[in-house]
C-alpha atoms as a PDB file:
ATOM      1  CA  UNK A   1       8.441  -5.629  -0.309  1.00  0.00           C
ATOM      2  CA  UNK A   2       7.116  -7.581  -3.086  1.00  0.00           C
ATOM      3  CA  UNK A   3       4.102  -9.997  -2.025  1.00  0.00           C
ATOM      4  CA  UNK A   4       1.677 -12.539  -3.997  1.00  0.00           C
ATOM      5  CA  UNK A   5      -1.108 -13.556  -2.356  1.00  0.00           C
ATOM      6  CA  UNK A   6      -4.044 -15.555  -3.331  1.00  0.00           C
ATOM      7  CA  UNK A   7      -6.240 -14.658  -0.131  1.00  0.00           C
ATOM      8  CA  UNK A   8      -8.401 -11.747   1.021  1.00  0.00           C
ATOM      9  CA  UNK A   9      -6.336  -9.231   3.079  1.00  0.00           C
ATOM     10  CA  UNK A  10      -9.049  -7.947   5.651  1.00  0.00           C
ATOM     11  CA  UNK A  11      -9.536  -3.666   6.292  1.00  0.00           C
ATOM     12  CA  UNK A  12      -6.505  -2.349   8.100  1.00  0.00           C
ATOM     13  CA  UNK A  13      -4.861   0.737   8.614  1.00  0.00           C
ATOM     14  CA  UNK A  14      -0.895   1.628   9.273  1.00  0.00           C
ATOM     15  CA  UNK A  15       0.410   4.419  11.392  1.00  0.00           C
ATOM     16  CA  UNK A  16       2.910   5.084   8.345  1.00  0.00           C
ATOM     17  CA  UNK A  17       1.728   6.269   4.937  1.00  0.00           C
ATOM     18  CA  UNK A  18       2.497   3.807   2.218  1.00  0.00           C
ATOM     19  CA  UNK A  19       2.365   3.007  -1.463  1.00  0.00           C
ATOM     20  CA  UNK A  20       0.981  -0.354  -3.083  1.00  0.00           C
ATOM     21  CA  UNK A  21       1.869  -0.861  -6.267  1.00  0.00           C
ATOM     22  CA  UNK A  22      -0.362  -3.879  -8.568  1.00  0.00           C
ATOM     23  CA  UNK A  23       1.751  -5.739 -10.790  1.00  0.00           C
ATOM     24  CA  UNK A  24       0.252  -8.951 -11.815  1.00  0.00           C
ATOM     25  CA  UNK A  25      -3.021 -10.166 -11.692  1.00  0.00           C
ATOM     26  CA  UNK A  26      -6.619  -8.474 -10.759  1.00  0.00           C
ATOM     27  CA  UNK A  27      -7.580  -7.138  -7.071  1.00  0.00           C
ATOM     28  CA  UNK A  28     -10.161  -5.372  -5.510  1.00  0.00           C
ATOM     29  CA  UNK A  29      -8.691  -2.787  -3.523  1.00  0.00           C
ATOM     30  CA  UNK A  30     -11.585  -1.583  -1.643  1.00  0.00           C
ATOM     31  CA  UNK A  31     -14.046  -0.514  -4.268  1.00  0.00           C
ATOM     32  CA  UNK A  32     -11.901  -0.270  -6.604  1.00  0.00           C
ATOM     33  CA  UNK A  33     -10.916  -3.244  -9.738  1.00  0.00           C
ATOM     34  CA  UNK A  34      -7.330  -2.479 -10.195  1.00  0.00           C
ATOM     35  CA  UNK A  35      -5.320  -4.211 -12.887  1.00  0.00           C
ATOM     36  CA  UNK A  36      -1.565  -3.968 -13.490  1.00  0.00           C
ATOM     37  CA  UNK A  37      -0.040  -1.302 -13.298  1.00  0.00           C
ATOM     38  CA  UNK A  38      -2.255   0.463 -10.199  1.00  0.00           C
ATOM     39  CA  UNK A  39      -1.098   3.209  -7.797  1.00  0.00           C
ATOM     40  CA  UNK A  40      -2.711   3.023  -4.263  1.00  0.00           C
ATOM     41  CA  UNK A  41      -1.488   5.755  -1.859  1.00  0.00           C
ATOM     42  CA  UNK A  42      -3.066   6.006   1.762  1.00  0.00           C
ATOM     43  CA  UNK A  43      -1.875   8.247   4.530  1.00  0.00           C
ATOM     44  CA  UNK A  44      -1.056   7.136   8.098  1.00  0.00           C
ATOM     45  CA  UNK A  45      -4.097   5.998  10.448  1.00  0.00           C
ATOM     46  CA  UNK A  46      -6.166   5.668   6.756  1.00  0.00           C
ATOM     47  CA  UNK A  47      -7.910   2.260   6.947  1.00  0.00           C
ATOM     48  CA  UNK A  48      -8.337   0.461   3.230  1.00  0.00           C
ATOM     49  CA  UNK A  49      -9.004  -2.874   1.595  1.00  0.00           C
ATOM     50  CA  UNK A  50     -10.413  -5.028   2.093  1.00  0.00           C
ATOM     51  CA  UNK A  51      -7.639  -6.774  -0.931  1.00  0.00           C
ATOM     52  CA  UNK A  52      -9.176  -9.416  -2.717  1.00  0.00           C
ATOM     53  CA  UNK A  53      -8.021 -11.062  -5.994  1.00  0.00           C
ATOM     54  CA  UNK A  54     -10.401 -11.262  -8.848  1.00  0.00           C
ATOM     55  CA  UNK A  55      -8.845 -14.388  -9.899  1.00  0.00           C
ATOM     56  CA  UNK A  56      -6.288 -16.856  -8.958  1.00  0.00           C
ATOM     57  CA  UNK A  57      -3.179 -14.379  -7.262  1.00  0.00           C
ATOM     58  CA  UNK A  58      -2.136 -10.907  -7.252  1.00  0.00           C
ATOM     59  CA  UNK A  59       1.162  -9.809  -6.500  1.00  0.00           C
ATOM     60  CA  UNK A  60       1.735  -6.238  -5.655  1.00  0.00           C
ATOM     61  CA  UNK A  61       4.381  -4.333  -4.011  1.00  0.00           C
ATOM     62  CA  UNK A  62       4.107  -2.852  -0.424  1.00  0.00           C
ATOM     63  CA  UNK A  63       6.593   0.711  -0.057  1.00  0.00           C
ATOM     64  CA  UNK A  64       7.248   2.450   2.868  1.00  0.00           C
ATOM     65  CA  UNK A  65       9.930   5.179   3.962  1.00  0.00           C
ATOM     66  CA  UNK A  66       9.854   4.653   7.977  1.00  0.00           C
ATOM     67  CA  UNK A  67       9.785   1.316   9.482  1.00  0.00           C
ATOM     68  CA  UNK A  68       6.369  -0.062  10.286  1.00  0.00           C
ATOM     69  CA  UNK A  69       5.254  -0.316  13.639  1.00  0.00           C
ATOM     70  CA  UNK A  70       2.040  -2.756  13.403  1.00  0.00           C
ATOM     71  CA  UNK A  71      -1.055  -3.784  11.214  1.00  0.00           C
ATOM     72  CA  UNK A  72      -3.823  -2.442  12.647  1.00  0.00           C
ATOM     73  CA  UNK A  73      -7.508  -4.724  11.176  1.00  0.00           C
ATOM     74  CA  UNK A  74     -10.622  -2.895  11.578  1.00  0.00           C
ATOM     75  CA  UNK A  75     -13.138  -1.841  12.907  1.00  0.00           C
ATOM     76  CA  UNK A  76     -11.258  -4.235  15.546  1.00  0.00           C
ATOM     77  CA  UNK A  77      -8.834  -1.494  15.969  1.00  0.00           C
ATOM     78  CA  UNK A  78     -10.186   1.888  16.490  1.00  0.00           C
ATOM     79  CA  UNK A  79      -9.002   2.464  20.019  1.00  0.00           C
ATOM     80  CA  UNK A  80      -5.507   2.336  17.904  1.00  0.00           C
ATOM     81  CA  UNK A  81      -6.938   4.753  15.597  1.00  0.00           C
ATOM     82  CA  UNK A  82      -5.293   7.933  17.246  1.00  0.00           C
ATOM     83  CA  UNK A  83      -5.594  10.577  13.982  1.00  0.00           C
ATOM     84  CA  UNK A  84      -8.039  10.872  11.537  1.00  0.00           C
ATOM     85  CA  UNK A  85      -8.755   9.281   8.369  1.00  0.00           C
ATOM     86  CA  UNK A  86      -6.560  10.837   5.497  1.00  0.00           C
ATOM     87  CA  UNK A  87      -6.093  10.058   1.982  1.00  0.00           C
ATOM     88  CA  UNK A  88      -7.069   7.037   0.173  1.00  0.00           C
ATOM     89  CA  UNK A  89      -5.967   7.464  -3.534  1.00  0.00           C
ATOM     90  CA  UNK A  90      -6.532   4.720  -5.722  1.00  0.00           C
ATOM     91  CA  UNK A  91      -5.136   5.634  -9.709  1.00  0.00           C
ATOM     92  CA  UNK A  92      -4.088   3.383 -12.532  1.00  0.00           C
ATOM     93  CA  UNK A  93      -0.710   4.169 -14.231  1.00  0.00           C
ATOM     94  CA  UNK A  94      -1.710   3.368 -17.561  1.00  0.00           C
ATOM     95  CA  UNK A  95       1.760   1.161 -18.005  1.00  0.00           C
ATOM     96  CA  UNK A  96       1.608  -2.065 -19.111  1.00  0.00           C
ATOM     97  CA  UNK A  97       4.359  -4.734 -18.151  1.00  0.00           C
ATOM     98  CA  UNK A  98       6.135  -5.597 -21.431  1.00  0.00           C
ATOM     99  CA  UNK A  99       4.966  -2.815 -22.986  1.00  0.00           C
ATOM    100  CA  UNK A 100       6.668  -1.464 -26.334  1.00  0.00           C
ATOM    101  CA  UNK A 101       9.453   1.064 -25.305  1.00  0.00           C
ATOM    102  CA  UNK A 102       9.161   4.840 -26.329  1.00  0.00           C
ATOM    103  CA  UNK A 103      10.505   6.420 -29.240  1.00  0.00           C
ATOM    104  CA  UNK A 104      10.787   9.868 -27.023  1.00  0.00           C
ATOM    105  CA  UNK A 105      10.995  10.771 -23.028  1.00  0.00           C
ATOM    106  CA  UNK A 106       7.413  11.021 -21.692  1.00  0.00           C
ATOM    107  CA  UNK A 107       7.158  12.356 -18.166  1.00  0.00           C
ATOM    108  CA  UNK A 108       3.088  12.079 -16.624  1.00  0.00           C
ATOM    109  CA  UNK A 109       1.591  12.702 -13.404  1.00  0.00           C
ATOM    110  CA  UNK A 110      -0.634   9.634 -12.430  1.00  0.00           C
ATOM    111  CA  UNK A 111      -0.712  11.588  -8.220  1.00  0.00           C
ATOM    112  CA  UNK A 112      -0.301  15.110  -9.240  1.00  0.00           C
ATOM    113  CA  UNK A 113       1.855  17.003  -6.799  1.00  0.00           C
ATOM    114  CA  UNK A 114       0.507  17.916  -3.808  1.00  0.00           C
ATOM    115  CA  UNK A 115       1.364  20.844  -1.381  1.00  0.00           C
ATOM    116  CA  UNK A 116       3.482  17.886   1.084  1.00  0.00           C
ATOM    117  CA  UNK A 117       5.312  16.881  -1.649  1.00  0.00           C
ATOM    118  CA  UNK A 118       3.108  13.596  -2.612  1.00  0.00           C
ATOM    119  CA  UNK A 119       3.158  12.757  -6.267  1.00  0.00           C
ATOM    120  CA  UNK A 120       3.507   9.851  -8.205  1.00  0.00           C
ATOM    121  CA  UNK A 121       4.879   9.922 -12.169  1.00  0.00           C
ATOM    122  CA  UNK A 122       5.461   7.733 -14.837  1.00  0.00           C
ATOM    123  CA  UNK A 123       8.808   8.386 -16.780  1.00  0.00           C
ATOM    124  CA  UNK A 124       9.285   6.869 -20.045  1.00  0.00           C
ATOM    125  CA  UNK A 125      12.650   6.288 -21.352  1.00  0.00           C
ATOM    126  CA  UNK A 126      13.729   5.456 -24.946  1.00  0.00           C
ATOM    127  CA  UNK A 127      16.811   3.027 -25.147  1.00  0.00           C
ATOM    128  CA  UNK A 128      19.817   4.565 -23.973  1.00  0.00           C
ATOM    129  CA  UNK A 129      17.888   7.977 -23.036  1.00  0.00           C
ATOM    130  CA  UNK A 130      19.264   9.570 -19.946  1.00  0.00           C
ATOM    131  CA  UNK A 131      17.068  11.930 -17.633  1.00  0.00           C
ATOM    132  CA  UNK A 132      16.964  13.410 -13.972  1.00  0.00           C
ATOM    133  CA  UNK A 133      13.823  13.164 -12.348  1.00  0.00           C
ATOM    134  CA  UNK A 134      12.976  15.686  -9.894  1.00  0.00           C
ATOM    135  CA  UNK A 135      14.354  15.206  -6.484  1.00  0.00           C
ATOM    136  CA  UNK A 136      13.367  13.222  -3.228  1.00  0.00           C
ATOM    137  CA  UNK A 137      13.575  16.294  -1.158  1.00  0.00           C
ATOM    138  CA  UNK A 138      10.220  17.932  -2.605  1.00  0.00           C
ATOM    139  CA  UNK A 139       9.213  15.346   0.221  1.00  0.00           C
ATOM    140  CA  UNK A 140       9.603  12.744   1.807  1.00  0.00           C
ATOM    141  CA  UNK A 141      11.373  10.095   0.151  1.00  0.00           C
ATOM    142  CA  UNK A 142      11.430   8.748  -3.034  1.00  0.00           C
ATOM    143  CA  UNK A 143      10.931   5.024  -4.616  1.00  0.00           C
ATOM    144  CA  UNK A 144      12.105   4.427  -8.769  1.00  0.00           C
ATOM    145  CA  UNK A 145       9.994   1.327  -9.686  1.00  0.00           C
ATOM    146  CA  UNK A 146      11.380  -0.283 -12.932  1.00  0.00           C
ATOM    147  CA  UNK A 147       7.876  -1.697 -14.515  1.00  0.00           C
ATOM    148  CA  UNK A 148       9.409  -2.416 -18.002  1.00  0.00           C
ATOM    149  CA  UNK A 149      12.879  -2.625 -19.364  1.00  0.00           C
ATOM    150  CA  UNK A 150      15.656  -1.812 -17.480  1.00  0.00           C
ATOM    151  CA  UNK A 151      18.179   0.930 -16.169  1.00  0.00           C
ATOM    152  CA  UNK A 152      21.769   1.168 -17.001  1.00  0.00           C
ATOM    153  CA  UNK A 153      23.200   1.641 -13.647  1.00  0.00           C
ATOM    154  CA  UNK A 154      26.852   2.540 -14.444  1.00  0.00           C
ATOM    155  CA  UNK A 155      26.721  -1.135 -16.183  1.00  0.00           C
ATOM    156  CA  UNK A 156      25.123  -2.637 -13.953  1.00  0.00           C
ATOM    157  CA  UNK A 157      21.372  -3.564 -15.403  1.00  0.00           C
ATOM    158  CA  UNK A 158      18.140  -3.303 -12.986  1.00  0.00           C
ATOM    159  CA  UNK A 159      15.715  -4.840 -14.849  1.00  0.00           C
ATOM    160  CA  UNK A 160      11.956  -4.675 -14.387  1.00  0.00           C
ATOM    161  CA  UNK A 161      10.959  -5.111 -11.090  1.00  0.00           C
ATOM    162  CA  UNK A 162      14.051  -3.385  -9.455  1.00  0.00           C
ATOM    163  CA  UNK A 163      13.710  -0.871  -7.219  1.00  0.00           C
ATOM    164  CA  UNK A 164      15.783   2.279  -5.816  1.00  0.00           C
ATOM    165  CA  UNK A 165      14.939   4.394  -2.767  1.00  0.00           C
ATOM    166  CA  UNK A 166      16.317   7.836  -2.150  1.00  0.00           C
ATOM    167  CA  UNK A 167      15.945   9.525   1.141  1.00  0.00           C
ATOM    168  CA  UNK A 168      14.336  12.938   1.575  1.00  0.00           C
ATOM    169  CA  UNK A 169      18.776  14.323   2.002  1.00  0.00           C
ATOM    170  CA  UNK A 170      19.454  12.432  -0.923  1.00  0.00           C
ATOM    171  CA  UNK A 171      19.956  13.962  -4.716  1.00  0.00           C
ATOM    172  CA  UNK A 172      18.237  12.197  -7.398  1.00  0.00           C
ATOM    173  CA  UNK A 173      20.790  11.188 -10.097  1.00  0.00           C
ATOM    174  CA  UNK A 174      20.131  10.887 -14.204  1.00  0.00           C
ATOM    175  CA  UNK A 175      18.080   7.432 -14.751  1.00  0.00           C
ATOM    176  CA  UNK A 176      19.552   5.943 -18.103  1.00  0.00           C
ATOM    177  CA  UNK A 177      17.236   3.525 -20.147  1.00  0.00           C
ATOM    178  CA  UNK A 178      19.022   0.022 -21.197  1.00  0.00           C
ATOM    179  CA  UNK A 179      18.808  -1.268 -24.561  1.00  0.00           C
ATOM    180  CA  UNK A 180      15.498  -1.651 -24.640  1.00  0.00           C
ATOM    181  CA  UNK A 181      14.064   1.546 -23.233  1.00  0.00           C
ATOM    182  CA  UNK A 182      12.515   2.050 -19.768  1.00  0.00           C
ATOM    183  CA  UNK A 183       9.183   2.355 -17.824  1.00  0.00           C
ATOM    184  CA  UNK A 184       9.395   3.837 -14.428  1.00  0.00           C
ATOM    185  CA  UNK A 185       7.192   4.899 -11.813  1.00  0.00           C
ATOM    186  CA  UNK A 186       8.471   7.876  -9.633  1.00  0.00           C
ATOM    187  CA  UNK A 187       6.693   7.521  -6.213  1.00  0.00           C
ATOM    188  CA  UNK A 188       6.503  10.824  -3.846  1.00  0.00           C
ATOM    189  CA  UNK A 189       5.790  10.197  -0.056  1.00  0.00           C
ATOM    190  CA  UNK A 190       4.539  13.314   1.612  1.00  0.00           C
ATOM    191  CA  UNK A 191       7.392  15.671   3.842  1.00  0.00           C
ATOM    192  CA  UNK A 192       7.058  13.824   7.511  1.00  0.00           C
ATOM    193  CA  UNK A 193       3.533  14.244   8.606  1.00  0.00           C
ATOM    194  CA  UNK A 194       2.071  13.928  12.152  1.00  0.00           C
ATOM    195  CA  UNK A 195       1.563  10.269  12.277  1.00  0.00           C
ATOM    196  CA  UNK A 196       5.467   9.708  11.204  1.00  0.00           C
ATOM    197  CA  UNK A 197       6.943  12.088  13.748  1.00  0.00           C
ATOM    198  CA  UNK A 198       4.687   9.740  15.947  1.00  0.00           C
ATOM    199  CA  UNK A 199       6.334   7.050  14.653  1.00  0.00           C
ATOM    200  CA  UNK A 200       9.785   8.554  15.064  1.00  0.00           C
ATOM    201  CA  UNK A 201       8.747   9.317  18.602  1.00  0.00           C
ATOM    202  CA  UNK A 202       8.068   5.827  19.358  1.00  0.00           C
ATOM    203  CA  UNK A 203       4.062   6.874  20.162  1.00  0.00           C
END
């Protein structure tokens, strides 16, 4: 979900981990000034925020693998609270939008791998280059974030901005740059941890 706000979103927690992604603008998240492109990871049951622009809007994307079952503000929420605080990891890509394209593939870890299978990468693609990222089922589910230039899907462009999600079952398939190279974020989420079987479980 892609969402531009202008407001301050209070604390809050999920009882899914997520992504957030910072594309345009300047936020606070938390503590933290983040400026496009930013990585924020947080675990189920981890409060964060609060959000706040530094600046007229921000737009950022929201990514999830399991449907989510509430928004949970704090400290209004605690009884709600039913596991323990987890990660909060809050890491700037170092991608620009509209950045130059690569003369060479350039994989980096911006979330190195953890032993759940969490990660987040940046893979840059020259135009035309073709290369198969590693694959969903190190974890949890996979998102491919386009940030600049596009991908050549059998013809079919995704520009910047487009996104694919491959389950945890699912093989990753060879990413091919468009004419103009590619910038993508690989996001990671975590094999399922207690709070998603909870989830699943309908607790």
């Amino acid at each position: 979900m892609l969402i531009e706000d202008e407001g301050v979103i209070r604390p809050h927690f999920h009882r899914i981990d997520q992504f957030q992604i910072l594309v345009g603008g300047r936020a606070l998240f938390g503590k933290h000034e983040a400026e496009p492109v930013t990585v924020h990871y947080t675990d189920g049951y981890t409060p964060y925020g609060p959000l706040r622009p530094l600046g007229g809007s921000f737009t950022f994307f929201t990514l999830r693998a399991l449907h989510n079952p509430g928004f949970f503000a704090m400290p209004g929420s605690k009884q709600e609270k039913e596991l323990p605080t987890g990660r909060g990891l809050t890491v700037p890509a170092e991608l620009r939008p509209g950045a130059a394209s690569p003369t060479r593939i350039e994989e980096r870890d911006v979330i190195a791998p953890h032993s759940d299978g969490l990660s987040a990468r940046t893979l840059r693609l020259p135009p035309g280059a073709s290369f198969r990222p590693r694959g969903s089922a190190e974890g949890g589910g996979q998102y491919q974030l386009v940030v600049n230039g596009s991908l050549d899907d059998a013809g079919y462009e995704l520009p910047a901005l487009s996104l694919i999600f491959l389950s945890a079952d699912e093989e990753t398939s060879p990413l091919r740059a468009g004419r103009h190279g590619a910038d993508v974020l690989l996001l990671q989420f975590p094999v399922d941890s207690t709070a998603a079987e909870r989830v699943r479980a309908g607790g």
